[in-house]
N, C-alpha and C. Protein backbone atom coordinates (compact mmCIF):
# COMPACT_ATOMS: atom_id res chain seq x y z
N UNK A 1 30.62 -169.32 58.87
CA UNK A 1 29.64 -170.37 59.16
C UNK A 1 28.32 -169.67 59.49
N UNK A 2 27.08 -170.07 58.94
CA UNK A 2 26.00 -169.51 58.84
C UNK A 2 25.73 -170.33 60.38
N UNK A 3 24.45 -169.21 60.99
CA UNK A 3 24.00 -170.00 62.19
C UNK A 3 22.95 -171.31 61.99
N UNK A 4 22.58 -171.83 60.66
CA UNK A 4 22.27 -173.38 60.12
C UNK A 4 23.51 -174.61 60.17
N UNK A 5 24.34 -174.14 60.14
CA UNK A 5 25.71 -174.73 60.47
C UNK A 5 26.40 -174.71 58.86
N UNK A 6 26.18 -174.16 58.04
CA UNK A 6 26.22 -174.29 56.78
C UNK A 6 26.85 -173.18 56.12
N UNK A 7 28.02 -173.41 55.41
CA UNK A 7 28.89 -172.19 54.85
C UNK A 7 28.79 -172.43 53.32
N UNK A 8 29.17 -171.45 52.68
CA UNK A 8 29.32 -171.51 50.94
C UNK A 8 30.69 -171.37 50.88
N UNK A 9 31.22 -172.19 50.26
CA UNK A 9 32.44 -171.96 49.34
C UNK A 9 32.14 -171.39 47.99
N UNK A 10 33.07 -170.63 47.35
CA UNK A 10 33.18 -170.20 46.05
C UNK A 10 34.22 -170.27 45.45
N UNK A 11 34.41 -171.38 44.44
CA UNK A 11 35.44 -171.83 43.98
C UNK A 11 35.64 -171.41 42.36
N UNK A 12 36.06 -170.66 41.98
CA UNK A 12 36.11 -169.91 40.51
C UNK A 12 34.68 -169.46 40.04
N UNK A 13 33.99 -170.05 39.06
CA UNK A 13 32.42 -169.51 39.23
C UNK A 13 31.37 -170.54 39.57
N UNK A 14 32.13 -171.35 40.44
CA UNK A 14 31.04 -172.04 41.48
C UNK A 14 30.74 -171.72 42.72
N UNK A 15 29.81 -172.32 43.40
CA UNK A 15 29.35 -172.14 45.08
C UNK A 15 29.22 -173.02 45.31
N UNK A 16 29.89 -173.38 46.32
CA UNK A 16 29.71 -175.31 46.86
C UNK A 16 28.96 -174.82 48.60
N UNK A 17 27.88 -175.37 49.08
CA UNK A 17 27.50 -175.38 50.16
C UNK A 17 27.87 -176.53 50.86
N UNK A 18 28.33 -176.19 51.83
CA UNK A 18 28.98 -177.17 52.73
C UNK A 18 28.36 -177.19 53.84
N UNK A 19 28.02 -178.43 55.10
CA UNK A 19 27.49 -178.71 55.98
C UNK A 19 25.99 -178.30 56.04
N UNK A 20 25.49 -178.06 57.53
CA UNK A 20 24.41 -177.96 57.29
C UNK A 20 23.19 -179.34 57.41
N UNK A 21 21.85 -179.04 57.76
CA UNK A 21 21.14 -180.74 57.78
C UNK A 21 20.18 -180.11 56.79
N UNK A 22 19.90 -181.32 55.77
CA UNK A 22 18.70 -181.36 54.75
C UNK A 22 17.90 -182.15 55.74
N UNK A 23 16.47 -181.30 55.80
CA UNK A 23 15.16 -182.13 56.42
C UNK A 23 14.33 -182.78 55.12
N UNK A 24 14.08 -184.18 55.94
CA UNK A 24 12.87 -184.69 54.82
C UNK A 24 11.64 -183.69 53.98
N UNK A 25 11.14 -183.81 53.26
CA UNK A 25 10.55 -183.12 53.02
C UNK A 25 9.07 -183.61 53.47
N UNK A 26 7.84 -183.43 53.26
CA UNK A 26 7.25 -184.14 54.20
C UNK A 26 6.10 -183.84 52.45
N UNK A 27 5.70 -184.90 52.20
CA UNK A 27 4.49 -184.64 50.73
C UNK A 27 2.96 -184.67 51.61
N UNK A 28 2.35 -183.74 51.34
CA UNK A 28 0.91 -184.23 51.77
C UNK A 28 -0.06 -184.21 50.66
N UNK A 29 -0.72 -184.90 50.29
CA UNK A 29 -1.79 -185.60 49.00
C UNK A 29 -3.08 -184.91 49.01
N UNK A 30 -3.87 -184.00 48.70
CA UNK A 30 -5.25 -183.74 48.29
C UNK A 30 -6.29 -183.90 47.21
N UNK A 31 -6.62 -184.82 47.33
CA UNK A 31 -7.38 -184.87 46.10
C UNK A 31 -9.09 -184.98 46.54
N UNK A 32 -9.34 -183.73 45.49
CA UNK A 32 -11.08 -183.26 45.60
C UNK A 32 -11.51 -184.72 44.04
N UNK A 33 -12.73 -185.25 44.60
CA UNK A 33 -14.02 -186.12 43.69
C UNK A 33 -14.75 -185.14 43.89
N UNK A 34 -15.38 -185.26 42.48
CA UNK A 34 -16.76 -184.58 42.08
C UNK A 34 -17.33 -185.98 41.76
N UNK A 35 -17.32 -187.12 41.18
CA UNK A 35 -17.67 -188.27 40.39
C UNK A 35 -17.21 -189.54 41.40
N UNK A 36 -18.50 -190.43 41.20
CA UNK A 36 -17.95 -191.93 41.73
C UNK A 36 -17.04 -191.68 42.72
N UNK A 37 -18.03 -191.06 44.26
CA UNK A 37 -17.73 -190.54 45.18
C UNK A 37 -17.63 -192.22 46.38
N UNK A 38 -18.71 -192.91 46.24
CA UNK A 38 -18.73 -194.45 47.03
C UNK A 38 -17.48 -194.63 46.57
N UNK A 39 -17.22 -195.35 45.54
CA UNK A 39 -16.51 -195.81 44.49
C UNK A 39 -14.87 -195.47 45.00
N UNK A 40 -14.74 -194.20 45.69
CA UNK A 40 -13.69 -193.16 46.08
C UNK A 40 -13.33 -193.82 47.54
N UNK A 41 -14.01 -194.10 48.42
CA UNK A 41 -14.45 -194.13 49.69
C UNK A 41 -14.49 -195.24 49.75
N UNK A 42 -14.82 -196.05 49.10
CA UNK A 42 -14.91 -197.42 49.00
C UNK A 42 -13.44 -198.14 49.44
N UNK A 43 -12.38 -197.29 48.14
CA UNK A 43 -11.13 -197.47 48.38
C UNK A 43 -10.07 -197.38 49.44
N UNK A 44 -10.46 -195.96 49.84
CA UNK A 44 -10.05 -195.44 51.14
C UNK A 44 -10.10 -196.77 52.24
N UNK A 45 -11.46 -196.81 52.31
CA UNK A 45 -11.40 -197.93 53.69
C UNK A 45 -10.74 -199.12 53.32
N UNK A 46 -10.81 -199.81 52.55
CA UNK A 46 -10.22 -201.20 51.92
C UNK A 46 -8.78 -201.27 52.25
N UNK A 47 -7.95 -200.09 52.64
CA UNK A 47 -7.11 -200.08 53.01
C UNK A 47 -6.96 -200.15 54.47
N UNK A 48 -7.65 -199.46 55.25
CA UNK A 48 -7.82 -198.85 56.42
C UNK A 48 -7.50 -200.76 57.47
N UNK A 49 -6.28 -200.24 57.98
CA UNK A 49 -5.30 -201.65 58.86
C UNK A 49 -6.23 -201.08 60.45
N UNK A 50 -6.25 -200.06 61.14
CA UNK A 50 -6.27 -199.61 62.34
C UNK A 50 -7.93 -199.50 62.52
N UNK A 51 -8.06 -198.40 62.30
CA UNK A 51 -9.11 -197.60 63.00
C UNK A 51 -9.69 -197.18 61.56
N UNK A 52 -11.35 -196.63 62.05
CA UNK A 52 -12.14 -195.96 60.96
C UNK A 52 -13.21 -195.02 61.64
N UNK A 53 -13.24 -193.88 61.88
CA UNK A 53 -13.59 -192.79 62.61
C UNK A 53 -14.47 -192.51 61.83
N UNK A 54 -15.96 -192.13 61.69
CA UNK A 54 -17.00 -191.81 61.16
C UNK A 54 -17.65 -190.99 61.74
N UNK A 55 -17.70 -189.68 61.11
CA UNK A 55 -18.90 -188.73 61.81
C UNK A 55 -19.49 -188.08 60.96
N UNK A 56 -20.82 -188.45 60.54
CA UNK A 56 -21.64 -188.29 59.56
C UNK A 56 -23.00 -187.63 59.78
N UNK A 57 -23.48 -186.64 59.23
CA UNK A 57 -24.75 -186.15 59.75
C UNK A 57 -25.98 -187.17 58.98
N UNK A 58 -25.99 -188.01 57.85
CA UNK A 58 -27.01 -188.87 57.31
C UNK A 58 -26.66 -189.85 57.30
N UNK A 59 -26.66 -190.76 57.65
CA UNK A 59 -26.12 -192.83 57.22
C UNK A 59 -27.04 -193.54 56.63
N UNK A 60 -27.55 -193.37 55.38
CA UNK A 60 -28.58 -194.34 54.62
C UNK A 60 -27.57 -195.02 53.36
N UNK A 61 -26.64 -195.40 53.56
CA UNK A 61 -26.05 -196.06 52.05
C UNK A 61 -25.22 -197.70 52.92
N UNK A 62 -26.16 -198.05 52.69
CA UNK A 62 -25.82 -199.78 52.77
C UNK A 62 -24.55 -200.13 52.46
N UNK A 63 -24.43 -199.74 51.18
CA UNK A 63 -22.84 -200.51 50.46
C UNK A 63 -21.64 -200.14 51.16
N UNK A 64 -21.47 -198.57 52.05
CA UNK A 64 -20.76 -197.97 52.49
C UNK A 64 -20.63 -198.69 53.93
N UNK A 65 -22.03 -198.66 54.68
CA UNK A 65 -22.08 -199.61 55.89
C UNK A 65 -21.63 -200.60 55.72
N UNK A 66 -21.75 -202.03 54.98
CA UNK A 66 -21.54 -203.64 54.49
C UNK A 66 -20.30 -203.31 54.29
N UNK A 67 -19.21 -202.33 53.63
CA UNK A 67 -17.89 -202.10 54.11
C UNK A 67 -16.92 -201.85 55.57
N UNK A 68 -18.02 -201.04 56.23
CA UNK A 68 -17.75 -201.13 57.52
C UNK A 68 -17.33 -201.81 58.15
N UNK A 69 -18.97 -202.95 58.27
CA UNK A 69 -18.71 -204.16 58.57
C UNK A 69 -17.75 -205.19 58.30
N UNK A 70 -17.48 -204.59 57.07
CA UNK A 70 -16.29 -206.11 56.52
C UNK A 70 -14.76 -205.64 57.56
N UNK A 71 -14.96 -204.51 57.59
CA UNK A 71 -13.67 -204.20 58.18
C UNK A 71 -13.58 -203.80 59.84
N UNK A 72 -14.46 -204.25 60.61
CA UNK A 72 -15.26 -204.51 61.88
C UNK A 72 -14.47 -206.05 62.04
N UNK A 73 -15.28 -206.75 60.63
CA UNK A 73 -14.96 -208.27 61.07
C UNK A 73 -13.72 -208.88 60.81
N UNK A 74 -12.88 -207.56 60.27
CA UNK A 74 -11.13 -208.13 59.77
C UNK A 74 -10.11 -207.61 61.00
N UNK A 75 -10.88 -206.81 62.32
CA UNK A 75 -9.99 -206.66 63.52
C UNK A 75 -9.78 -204.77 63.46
N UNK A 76 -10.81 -204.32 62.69
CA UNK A 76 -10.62 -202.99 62.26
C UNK A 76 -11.30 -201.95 63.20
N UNK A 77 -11.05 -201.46 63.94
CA UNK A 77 -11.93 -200.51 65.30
C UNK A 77 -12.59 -199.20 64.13
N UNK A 78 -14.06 -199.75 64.54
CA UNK A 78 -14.90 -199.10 63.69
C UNK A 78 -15.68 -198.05 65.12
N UNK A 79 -15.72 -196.94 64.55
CA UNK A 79 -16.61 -196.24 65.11
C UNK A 79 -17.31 -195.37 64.93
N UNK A 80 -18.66 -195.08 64.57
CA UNK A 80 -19.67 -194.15 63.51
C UNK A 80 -20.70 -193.28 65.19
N UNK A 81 -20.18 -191.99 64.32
CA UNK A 81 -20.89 -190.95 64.69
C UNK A 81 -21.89 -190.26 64.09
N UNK A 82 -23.26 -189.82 64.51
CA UNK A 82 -24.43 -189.56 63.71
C UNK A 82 -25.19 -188.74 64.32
N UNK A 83 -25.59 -188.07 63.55
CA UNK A 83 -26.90 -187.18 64.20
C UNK A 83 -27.77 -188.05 64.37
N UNK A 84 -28.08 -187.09 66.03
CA UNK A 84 -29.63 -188.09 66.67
C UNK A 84 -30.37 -187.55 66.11
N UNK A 85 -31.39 -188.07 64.83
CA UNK A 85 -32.92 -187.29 64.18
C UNK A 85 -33.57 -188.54 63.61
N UNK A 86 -34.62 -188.05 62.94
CA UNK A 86 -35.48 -188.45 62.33
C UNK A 86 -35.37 -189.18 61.56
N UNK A 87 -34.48 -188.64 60.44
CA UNK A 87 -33.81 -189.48 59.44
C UNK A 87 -33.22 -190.63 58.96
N UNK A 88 -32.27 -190.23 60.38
CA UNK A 88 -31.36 -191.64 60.98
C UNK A 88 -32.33 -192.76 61.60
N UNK A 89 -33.03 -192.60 62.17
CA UNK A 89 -34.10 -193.15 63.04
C UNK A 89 -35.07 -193.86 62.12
N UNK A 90 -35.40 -193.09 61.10
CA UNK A 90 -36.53 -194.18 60.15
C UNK A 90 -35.69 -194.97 58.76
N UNK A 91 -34.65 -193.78 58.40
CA UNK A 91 -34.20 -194.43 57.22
C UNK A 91 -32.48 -194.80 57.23
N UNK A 92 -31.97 -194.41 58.27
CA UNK A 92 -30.62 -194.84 58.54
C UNK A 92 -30.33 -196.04 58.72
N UNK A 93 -28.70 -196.31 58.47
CA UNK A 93 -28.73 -198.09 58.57
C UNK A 93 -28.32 -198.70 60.46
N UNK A 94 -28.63 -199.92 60.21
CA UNK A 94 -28.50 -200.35 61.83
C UNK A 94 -26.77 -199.97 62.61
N UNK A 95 -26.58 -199.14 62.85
CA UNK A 95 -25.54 -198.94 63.29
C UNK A 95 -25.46 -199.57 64.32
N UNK A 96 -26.12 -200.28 65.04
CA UNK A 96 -25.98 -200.73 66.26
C UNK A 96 -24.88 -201.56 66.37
N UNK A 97 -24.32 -202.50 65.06
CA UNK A 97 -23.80 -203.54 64.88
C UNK A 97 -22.20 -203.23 64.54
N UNK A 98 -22.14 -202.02 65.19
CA UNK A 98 -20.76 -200.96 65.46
C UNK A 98 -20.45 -199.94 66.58
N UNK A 99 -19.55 -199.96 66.84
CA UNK A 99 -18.76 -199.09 68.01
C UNK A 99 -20.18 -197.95 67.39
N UNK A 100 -20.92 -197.00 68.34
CA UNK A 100 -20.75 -195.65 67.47
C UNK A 100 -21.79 -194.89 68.79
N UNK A 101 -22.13 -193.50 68.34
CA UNK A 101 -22.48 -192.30 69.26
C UNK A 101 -23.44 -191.84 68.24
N UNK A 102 -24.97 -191.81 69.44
CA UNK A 102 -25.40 -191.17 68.32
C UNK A 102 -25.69 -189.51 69.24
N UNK A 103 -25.23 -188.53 67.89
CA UNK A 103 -25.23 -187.05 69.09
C UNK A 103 -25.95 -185.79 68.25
N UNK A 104 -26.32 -184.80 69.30
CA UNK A 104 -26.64 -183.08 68.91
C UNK A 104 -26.07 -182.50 68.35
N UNK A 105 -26.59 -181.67 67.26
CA UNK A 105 -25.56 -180.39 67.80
C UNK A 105 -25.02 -179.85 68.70
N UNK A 106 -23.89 -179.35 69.20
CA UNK A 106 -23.79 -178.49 70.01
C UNK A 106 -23.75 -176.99 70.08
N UNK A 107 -24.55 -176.49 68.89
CA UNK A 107 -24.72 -175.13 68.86
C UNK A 107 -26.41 -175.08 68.85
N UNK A 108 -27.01 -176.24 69.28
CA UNK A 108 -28.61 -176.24 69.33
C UNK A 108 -29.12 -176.42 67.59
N UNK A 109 -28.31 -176.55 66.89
CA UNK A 109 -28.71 -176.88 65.43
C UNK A 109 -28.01 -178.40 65.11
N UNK A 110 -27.96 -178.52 63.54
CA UNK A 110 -27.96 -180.01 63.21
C UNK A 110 -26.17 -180.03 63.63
N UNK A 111 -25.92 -181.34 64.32
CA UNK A 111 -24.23 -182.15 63.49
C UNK A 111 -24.69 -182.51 62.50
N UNK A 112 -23.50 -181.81 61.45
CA UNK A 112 -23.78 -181.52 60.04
C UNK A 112 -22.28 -181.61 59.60
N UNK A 113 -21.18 -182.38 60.24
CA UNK A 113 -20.00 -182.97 60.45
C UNK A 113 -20.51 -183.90 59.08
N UNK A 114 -19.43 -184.19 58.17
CA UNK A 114 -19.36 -185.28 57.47
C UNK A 114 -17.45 -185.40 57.25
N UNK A 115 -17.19 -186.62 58.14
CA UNK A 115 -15.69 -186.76 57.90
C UNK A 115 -15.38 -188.18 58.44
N UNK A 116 -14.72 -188.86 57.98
CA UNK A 116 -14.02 -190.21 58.24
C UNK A 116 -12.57 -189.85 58.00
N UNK A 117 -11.83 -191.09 58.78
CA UNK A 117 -10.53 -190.48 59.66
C UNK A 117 -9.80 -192.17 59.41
N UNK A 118 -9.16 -192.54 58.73
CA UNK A 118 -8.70 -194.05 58.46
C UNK A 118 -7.40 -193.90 59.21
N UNK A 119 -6.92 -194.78 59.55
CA UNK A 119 -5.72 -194.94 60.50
C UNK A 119 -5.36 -193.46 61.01
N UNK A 120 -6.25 -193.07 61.40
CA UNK A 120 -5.19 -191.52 61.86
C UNK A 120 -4.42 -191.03 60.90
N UNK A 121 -4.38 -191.29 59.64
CA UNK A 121 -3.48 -190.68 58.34
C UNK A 121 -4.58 -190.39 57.19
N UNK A 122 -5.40 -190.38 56.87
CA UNK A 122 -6.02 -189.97 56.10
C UNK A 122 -7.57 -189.73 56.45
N UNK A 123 -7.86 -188.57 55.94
CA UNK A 123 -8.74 -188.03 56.12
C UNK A 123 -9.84 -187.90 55.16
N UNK A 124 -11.32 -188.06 54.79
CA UNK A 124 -11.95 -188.07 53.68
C UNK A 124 -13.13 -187.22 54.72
N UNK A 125 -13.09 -185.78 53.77
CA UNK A 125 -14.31 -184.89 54.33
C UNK A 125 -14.94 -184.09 53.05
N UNK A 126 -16.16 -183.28 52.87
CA UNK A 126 -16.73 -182.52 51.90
C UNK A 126 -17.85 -182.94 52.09
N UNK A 127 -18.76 -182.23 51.08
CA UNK A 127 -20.53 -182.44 51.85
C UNK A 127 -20.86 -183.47 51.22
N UNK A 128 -20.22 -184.61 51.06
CA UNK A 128 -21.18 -185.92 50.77
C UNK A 128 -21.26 -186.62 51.99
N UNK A 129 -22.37 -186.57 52.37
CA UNK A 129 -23.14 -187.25 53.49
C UNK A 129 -23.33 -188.98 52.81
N UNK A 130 -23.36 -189.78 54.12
CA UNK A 130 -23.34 -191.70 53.10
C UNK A 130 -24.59 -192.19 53.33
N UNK A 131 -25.22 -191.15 52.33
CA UNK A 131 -26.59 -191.56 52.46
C UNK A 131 -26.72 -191.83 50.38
N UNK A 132 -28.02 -192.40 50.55
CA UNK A 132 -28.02 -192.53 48.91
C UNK A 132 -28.62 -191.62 48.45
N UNK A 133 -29.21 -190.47 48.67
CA UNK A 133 -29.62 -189.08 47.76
C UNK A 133 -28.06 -188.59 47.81
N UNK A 134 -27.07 -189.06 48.12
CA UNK A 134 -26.13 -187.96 47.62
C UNK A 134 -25.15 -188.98 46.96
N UNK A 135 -25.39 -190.40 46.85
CA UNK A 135 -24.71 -191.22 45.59
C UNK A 135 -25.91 -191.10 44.49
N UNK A 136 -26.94 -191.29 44.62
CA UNK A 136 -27.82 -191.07 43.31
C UNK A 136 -28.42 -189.69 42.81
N UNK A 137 -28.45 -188.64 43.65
CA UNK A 137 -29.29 -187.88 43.57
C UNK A 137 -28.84 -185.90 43.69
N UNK A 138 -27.85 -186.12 44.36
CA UNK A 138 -26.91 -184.94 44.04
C UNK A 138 -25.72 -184.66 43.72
N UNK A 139 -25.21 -183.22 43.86
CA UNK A 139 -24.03 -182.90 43.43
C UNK A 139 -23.54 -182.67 44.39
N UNK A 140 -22.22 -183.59 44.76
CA UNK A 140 -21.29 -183.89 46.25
C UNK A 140 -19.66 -183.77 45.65
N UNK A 141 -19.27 -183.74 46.70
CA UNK A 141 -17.95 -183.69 46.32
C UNK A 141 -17.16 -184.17 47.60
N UNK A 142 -15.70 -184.72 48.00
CA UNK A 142 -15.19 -184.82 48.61
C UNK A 142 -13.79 -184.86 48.59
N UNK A 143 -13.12 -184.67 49.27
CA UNK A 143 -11.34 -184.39 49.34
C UNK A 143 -10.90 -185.51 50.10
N UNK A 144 -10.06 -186.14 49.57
CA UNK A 144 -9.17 -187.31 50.45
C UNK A 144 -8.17 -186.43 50.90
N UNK A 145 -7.51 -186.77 52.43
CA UNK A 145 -6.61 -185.84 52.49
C UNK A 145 -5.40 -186.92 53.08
N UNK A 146 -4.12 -186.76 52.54
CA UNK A 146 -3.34 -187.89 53.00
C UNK A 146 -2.16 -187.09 53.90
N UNK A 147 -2.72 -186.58 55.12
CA UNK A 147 -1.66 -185.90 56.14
C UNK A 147 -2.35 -186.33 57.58
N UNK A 148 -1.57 -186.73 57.63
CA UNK A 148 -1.40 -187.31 59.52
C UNK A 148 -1.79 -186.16 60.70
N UNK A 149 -1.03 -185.25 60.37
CA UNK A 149 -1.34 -183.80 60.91
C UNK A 149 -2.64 -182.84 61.04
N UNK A 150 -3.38 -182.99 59.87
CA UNK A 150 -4.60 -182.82 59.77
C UNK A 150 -5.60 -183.91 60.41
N UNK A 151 -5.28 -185.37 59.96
CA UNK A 151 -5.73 -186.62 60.51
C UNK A 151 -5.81 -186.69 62.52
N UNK A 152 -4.83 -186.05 62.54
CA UNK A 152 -5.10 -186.12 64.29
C UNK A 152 -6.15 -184.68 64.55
N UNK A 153 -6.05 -183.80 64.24
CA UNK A 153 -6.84 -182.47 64.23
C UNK A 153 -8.39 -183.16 63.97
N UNK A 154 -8.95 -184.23 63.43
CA UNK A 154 -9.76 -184.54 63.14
C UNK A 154 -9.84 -185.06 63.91
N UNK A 155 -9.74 -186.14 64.37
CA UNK A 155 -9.31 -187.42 65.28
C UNK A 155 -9.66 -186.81 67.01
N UNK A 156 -8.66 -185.23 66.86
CA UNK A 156 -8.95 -184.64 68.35
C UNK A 156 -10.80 -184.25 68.28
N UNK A 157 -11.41 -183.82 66.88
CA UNK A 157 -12.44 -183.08 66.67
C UNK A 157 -13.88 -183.94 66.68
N UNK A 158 -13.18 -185.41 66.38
CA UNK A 158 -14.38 -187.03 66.77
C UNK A 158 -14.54 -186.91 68.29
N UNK A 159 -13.10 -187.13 68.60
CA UNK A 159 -13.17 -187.14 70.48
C UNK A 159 -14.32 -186.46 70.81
N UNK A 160 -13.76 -184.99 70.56
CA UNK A 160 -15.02 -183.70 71.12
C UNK A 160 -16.46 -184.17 70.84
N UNK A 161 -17.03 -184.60 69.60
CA UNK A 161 -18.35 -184.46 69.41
C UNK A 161 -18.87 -185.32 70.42
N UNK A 162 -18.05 -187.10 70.26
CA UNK A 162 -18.61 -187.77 71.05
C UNK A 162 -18.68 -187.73 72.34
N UNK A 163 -18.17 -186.60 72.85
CA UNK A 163 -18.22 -187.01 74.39
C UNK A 163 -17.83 -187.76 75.19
């Protein structure tokens, strides 16, 4: 008996494993967008039953916000994190009309954080900021990440910024 609890039999030119526990296997999902990045994100939240964790260094894309909101007004704990600047301040959208923090760096340079956190299970991070120079105007990319494990690591890493 192996110390897994698990022995081999060998029965003419077979091996039969006997006892022993099979663990679930556990799948975790990554998928990188280069293309029809809203479009990506869009989806993500439409699902999102719980919570929606936002910490974004630019917020100028309306369509992304007006999703927010829809899911604010379906019982969905919304909460958007943002750099305090300039940007946000003249051309960012009214976040007011949501849970949210607006914060520093804490290394004396920009929060430059771009990550949303949907039920604590999925994760959507990469340098597309939800502003519209980076749906119309550059080359962005982002990773959906479908692990819980990573999702709380994030989740602990919202806590921190906001304070």
């Amino acid at each position: 008996m192996g110390k897994d609890n698990f022995h081999i039999n060998k029965t003419e030119d077979q091996f039969v494993i006997k006892g022993g526990v099979v663990k679930e296997k556990v799948t975790f999902i990554n998928n990188p967008h280069f293309e029809d990045i809203q479009n990506q994100i869009l989806a993500i939240l439409d699902g999102a039953q719980v919570s929606i964790w936002v910490a974004i260094a630019w917020f100028t894309n309306q369509v992304l916000f007006d999703k927010l909101l829809e899911k604010a007004a379906e019982g969905v704990s919304v909460h958007v994190a943002i750099f305090d600047d300039g940007i946000n301040k003249k051309h960012g959208v009214d976040i007011s009309q949501v849970q949210h923090s607006k914060i520093k760096g804490s290394k004396q340079g920009l929060m430059h954080n771009k990550f949303c956190i949907v039920d604590n299970q999925i994760v959507i991070t990469g340098s597309y900021n939800w502003s519209t120079n980076a749906e119309t105007r550059n080359d962005e990319n982002i990773t959906v990440q479908h692990d819980p494990k990573s999702a709380t690591k994030y989740s602990v890493e919202f806590r921190r910024l906001i304070g």
